[in-house]
C-alpha atoms as a PDB file:
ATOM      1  CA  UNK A   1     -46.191  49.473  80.557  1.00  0.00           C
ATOM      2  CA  UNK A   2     -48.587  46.683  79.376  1.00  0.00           C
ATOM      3  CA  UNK A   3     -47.477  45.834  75.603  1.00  0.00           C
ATOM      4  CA  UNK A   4     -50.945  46.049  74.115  1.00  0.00           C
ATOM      5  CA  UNK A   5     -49.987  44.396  70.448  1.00  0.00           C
ATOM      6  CA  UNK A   6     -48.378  41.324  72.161  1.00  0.00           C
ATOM      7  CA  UNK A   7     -51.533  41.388  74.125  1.00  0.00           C
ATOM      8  CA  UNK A   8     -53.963  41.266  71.354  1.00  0.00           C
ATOM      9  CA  UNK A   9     -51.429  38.668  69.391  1.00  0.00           C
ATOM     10  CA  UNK A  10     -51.618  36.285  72.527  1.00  0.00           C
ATOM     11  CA  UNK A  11     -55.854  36.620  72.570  1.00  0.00           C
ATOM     12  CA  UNK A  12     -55.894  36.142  68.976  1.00  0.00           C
ATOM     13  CA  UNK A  13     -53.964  33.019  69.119  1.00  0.00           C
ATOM     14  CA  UNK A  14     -56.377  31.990  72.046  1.00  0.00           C
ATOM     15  CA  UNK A  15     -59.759  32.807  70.001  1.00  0.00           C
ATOM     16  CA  UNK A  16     -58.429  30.546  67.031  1.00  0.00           C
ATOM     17  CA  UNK A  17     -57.224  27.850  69.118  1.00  0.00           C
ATOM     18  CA  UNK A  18     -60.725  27.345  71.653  1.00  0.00           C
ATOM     19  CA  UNK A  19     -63.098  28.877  68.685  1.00  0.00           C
ATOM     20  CA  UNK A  20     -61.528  28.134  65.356  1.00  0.00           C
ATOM     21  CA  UNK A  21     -64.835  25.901  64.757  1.00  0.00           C
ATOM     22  CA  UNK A  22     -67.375  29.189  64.697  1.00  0.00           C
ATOM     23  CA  UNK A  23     -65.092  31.810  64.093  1.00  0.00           C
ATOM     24  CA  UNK A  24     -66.249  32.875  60.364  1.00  0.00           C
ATOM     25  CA  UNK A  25     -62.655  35.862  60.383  1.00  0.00           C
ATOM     26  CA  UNK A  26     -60.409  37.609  63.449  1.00  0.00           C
ATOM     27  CA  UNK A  27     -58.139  39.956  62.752  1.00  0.00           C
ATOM     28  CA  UNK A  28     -56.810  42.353  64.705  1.00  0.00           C
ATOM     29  CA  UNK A  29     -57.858  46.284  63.797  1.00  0.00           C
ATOM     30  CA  UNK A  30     -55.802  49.374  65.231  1.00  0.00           C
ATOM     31  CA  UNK A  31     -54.800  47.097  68.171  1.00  0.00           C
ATOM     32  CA  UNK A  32     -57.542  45.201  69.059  1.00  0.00           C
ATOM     33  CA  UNK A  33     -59.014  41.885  68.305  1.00  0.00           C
ATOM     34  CA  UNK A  34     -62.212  41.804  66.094  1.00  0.00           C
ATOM     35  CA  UNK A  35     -64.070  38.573  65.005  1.00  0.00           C
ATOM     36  CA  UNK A  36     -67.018  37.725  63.615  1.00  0.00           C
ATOM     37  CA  UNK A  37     -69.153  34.752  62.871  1.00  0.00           C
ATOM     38  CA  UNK A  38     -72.214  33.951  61.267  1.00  0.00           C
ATOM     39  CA  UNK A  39     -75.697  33.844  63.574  1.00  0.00           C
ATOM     40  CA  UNK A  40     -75.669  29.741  63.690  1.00  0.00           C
ATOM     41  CA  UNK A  41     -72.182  29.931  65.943  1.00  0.00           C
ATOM     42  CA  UNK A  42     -72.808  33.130  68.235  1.00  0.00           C
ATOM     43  CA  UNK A  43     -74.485  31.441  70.943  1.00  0.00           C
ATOM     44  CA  UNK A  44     -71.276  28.591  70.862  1.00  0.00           C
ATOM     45  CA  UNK A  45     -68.796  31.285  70.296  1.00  0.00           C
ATOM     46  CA  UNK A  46     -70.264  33.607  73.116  1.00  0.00           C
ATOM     47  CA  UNK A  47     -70.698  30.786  75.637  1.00  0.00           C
ATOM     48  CA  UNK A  48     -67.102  29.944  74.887  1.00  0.00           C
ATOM     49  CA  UNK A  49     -65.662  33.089  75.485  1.00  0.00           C
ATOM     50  CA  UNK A  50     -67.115  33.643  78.862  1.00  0.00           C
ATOM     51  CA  UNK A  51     -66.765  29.777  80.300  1.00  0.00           C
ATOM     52  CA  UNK A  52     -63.394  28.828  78.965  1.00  0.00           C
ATOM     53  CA  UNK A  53     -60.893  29.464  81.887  1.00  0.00           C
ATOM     54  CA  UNK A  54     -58.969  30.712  78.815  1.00  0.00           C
ATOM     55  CA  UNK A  55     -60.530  33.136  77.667  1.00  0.00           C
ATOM     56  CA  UNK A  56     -62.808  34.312  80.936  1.00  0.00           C
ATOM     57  CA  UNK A  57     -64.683  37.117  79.080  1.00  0.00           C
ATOM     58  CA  UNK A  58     -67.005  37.605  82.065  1.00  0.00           C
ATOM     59  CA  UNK A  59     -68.512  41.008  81.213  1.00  0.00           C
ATOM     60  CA  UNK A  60     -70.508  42.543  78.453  1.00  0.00           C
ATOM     61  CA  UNK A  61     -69.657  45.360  78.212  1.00  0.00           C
ATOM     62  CA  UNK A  62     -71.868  46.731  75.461  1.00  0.00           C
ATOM     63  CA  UNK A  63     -74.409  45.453  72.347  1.00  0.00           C
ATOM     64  CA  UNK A  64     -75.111  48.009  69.295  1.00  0.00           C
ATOM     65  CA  UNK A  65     -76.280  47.421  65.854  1.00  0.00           C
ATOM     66  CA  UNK A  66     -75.183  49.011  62.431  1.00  0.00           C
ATOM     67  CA  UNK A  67     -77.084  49.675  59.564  1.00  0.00           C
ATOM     68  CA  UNK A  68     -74.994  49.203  56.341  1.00  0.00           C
ATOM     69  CA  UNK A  69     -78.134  49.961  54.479  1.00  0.00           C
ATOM     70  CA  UNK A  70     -76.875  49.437  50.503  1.00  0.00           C
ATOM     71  CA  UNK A  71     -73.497  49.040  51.393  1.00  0.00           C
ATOM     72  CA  UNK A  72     -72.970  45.304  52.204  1.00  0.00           C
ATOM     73  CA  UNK A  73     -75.151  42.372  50.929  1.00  0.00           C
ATOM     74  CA  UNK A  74     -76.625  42.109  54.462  1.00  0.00           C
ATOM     75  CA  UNK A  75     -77.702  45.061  55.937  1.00  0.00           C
ATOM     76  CA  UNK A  76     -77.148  45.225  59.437  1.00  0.00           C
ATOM     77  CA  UNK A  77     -74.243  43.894  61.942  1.00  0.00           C
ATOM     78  CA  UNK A  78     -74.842  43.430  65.337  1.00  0.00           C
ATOM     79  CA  UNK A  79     -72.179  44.403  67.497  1.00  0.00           C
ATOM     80  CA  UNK A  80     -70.785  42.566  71.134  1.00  0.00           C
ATOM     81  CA  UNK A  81     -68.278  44.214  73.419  1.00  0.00           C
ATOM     82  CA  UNK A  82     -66.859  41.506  75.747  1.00  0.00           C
ATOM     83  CA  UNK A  83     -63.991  42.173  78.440  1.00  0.00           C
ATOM     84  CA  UNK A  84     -62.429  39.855  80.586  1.00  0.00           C
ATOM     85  CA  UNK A  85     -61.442  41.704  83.865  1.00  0.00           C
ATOM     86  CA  UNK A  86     -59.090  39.255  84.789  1.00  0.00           C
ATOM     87  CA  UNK A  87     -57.108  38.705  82.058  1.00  0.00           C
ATOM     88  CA  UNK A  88     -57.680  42.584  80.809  1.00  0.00           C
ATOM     89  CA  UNK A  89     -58.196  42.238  77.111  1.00  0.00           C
ATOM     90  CA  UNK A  90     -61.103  42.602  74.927  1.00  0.00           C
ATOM     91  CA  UNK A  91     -63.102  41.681  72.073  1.00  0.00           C
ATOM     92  CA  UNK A  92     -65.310  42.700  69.423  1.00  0.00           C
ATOM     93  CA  UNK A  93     -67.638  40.010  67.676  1.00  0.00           C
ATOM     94  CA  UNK A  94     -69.843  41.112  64.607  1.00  0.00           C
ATOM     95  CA  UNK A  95     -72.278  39.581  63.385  1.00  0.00           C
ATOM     96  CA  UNK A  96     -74.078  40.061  60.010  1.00  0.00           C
ATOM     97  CA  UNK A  97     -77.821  39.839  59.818  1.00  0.00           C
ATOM     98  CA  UNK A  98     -79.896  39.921  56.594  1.00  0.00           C
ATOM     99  CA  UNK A  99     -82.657  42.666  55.804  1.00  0.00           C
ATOM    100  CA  UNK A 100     -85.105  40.207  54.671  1.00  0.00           C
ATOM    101  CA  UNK A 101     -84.636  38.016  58.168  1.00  0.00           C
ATOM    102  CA  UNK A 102     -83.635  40.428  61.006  1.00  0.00           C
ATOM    103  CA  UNK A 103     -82.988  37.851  63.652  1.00  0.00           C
ATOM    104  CA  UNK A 104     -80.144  36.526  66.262  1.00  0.00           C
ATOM    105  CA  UNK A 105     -80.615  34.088  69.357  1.00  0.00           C
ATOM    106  CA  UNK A 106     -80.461  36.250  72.412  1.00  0.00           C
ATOM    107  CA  UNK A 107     -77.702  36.042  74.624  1.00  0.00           C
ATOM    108  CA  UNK A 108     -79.590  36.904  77.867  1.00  0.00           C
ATOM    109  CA  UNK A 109     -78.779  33.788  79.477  1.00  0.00           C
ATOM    110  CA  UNK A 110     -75.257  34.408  79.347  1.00  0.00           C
ATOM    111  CA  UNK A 111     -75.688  37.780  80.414  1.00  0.00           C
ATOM    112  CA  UNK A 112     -78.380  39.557  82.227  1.00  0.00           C
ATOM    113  CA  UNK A 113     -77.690  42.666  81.380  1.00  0.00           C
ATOM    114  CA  UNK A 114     -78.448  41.691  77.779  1.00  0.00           C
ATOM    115  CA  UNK A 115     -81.780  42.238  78.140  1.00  0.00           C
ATOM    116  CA  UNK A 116     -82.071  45.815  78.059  1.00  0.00           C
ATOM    117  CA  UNK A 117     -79.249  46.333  75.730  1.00  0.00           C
ATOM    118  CA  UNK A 118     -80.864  43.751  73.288  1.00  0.00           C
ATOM    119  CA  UNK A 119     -84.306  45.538  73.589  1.00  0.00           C
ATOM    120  CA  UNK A 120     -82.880  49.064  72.593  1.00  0.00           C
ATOM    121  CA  UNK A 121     -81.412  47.470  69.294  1.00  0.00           C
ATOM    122  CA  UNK A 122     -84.975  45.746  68.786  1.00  0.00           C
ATOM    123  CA  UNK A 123     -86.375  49.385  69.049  1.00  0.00           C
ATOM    124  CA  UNK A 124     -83.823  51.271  67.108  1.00  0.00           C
ATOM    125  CA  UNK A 125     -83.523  49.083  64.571  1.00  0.00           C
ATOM    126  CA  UNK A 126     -86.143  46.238  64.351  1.00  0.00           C
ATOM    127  CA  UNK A 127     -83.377  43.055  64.648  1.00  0.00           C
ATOM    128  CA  UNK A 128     -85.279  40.847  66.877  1.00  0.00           C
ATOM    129  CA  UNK A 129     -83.859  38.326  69.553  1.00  0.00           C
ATOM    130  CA  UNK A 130     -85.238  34.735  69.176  1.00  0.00           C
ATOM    131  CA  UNK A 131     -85.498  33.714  73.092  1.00  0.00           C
ATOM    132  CA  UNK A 132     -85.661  37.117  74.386  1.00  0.00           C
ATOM    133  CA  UNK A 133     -88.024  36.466  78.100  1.00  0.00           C
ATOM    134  CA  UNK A 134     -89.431  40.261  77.266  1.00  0.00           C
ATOM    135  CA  UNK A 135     -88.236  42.184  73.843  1.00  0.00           C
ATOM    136  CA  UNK A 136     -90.396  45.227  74.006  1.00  0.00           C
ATOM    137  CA  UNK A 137     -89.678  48.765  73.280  1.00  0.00           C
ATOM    138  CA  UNK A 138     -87.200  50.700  75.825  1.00  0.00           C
ATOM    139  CA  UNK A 139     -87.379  53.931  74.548  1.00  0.00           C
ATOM    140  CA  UNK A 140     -90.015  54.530  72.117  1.00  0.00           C
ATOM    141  CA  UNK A 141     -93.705  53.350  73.229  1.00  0.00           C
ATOM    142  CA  UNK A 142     -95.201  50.466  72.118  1.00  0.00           C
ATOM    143  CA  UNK A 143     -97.617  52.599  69.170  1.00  0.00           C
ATOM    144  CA  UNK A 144     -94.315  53.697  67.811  1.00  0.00           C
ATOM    145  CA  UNK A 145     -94.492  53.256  63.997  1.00  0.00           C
ATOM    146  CA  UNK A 146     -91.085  52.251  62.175  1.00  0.00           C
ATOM    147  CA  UNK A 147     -87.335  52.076  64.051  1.00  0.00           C
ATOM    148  CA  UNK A 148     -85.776  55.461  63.968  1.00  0.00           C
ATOM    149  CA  UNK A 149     -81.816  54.595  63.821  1.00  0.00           C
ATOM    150  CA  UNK A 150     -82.462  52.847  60.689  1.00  0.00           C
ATOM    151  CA  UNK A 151     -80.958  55.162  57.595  1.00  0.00           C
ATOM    152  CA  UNK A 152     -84.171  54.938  55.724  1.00  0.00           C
ATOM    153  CA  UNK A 153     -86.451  56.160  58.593  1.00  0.00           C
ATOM    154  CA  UNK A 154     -88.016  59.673  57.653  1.00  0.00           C
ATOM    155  CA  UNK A 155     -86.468  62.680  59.066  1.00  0.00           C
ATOM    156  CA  UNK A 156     -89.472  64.607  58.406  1.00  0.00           C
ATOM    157  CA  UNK A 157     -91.785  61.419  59.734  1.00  0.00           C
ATOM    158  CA  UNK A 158     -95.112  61.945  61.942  1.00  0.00           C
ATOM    159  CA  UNK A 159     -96.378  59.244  64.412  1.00  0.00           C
ATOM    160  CA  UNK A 160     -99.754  58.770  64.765  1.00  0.00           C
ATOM    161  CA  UNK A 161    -101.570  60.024  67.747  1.00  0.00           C
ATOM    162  CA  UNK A 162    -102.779  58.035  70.835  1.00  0.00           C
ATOM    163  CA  UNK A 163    -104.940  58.649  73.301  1.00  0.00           C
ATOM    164  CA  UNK A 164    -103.664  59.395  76.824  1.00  0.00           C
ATOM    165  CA  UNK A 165    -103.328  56.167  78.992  1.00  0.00           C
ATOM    166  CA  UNK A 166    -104.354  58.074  82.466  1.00  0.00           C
ATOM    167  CA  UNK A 167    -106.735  60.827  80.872  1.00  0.00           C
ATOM    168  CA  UNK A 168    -106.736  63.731  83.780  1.00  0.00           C
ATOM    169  CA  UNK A 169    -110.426  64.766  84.596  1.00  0.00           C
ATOM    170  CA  UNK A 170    -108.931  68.349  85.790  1.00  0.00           C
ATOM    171  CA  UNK A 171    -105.719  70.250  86.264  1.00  0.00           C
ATOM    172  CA  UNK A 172    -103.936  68.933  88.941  1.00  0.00           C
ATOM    173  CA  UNK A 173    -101.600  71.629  88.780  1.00  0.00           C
ATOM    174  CA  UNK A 174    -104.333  73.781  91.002  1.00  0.00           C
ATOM    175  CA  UNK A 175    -103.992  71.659  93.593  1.00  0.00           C
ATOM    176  CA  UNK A 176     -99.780  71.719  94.000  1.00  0.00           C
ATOM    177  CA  UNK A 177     -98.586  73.429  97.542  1.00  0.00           C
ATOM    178  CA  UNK A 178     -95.638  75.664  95.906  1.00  0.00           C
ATOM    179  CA  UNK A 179     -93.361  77.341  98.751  1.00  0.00           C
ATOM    180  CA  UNK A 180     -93.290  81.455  98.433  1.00  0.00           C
ATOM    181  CA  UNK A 181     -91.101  82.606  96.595  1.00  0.00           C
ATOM    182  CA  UNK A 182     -87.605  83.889  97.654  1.00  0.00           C
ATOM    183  CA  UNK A 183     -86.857  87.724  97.286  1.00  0.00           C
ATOM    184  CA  UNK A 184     -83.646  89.311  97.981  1.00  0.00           C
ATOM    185  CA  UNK A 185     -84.392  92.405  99.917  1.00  0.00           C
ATOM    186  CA  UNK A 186     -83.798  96.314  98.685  1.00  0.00           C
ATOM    187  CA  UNK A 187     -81.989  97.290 101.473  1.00  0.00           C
ATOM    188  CA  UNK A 188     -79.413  94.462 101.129  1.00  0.00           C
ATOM    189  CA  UNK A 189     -78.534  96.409  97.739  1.00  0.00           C
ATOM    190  CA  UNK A 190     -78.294  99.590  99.133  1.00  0.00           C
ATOM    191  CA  UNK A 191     -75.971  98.593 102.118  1.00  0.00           C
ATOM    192  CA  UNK A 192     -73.935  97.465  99.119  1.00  0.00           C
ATOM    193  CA  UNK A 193     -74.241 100.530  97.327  1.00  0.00           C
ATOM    194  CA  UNK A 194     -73.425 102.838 100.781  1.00  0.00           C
ATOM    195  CA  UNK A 195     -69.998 100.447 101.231  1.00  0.00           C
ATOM    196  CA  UNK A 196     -68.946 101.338  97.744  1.00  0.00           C
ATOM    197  CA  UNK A 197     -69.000 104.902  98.175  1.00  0.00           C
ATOM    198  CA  UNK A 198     -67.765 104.708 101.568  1.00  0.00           C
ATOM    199  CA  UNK A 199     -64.520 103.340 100.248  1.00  0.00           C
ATOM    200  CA  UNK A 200     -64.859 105.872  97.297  1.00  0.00           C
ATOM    201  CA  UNK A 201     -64.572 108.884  99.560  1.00  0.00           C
ATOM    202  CA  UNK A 202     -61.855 107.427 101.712  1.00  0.00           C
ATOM    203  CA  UNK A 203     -59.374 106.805  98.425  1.00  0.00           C
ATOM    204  CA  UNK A 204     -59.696 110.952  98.249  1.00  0.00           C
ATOM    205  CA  UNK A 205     -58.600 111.482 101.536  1.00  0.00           C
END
């Protein structure tokens, strides 16, 4: 059985010792290791986590955002997920980023797969990524008005309408080949029915 707080003391150490430079606090929360920095370090602190043999955090395993709203002095906190499958431990970095200026580097050259995760918190919650090759909307369309996971957003909000892209000039529906329809025949029901009462009379013999 893998001793998961000697595990998280030995990353800990490691974090300190190859990132002590950007690392802004690192603590370690419920069992796992949780550090954050401010935006100037996260592209040094996130290349250094996935290149140093040391460390070998080689997967991203997920990117979310936070809105504090009027609980902190900066509103939102980004949030990184890194594993490293070879060493099997993980990380948490946070980073804060201010209402006023909702901007980070992207990381998208360290990890590919940062691009769509970086363009759904661009959508949900309007924190852009400076460097991003194509940060667009992922799930709303591009006429969307506002960024619905933020806490101010209005429930009871209406988007303005658009015009359809690829107006239809009839019903295309007409013109679909649909397969008949599959019936299950009446006499399959009463073969049923004559079994039944076949074995009803013999239980009165």
């Amino acid at each position: 059985m893998v001793d998961t707080n000697n595990r998280s003391s030995e990353l800990l150490e490691t974090l300190q010792k190859e990132c002590g430079d950007e690392l802004q606090d690192s603590v370690i929360e419920r069992g796992d290791v949780v550090v954050t920095v401010v935006p100037e370090n996260l592209t040094k602190l996130l290349t250094t986590c996935k290149n140093s043999p040391s460390l070998a955090f080689n997967l991203l395993a997920d990117l979310t955002a936070v809105d504090w709203m009027d609980l902190r002095d900066e509103r939102f906190e980004v949030v990184y997920q890194l594993l490293s499958i070879s060493k099997l431990w993980r990380v948490s970095v946070k980073v804060a980023v201010s209402e006023s200026n909702p901007e980070i580097p992207s990381i998208v050259s360290l990890w590919a797969g940062a691009s769509f995760m970086e363009r759904e918190v661009w959508d949900m919650f309007g924190i852009r990524f400076q460097g991003h090759p194509d940060l667009r909307r992922i799930l709303m369309y591009e006429e969307f008005v506002g960024h619905p996971l933020r806490k101010d957003y209005p429930v009871q909000g209406k988007q303005p309408r658009i015009p359809l892209r690829a107006p239809e000039v009839e019903n295309t529906a007409r013109q679909m080949n649909r397969p008949d329809l599959v019936t299950i025949r009446a006499r399959s029901r009463s073969r049923g029915a004559d079994s039944l009462s076949a074995v009803g009379q013999g239980s009165t013999k």
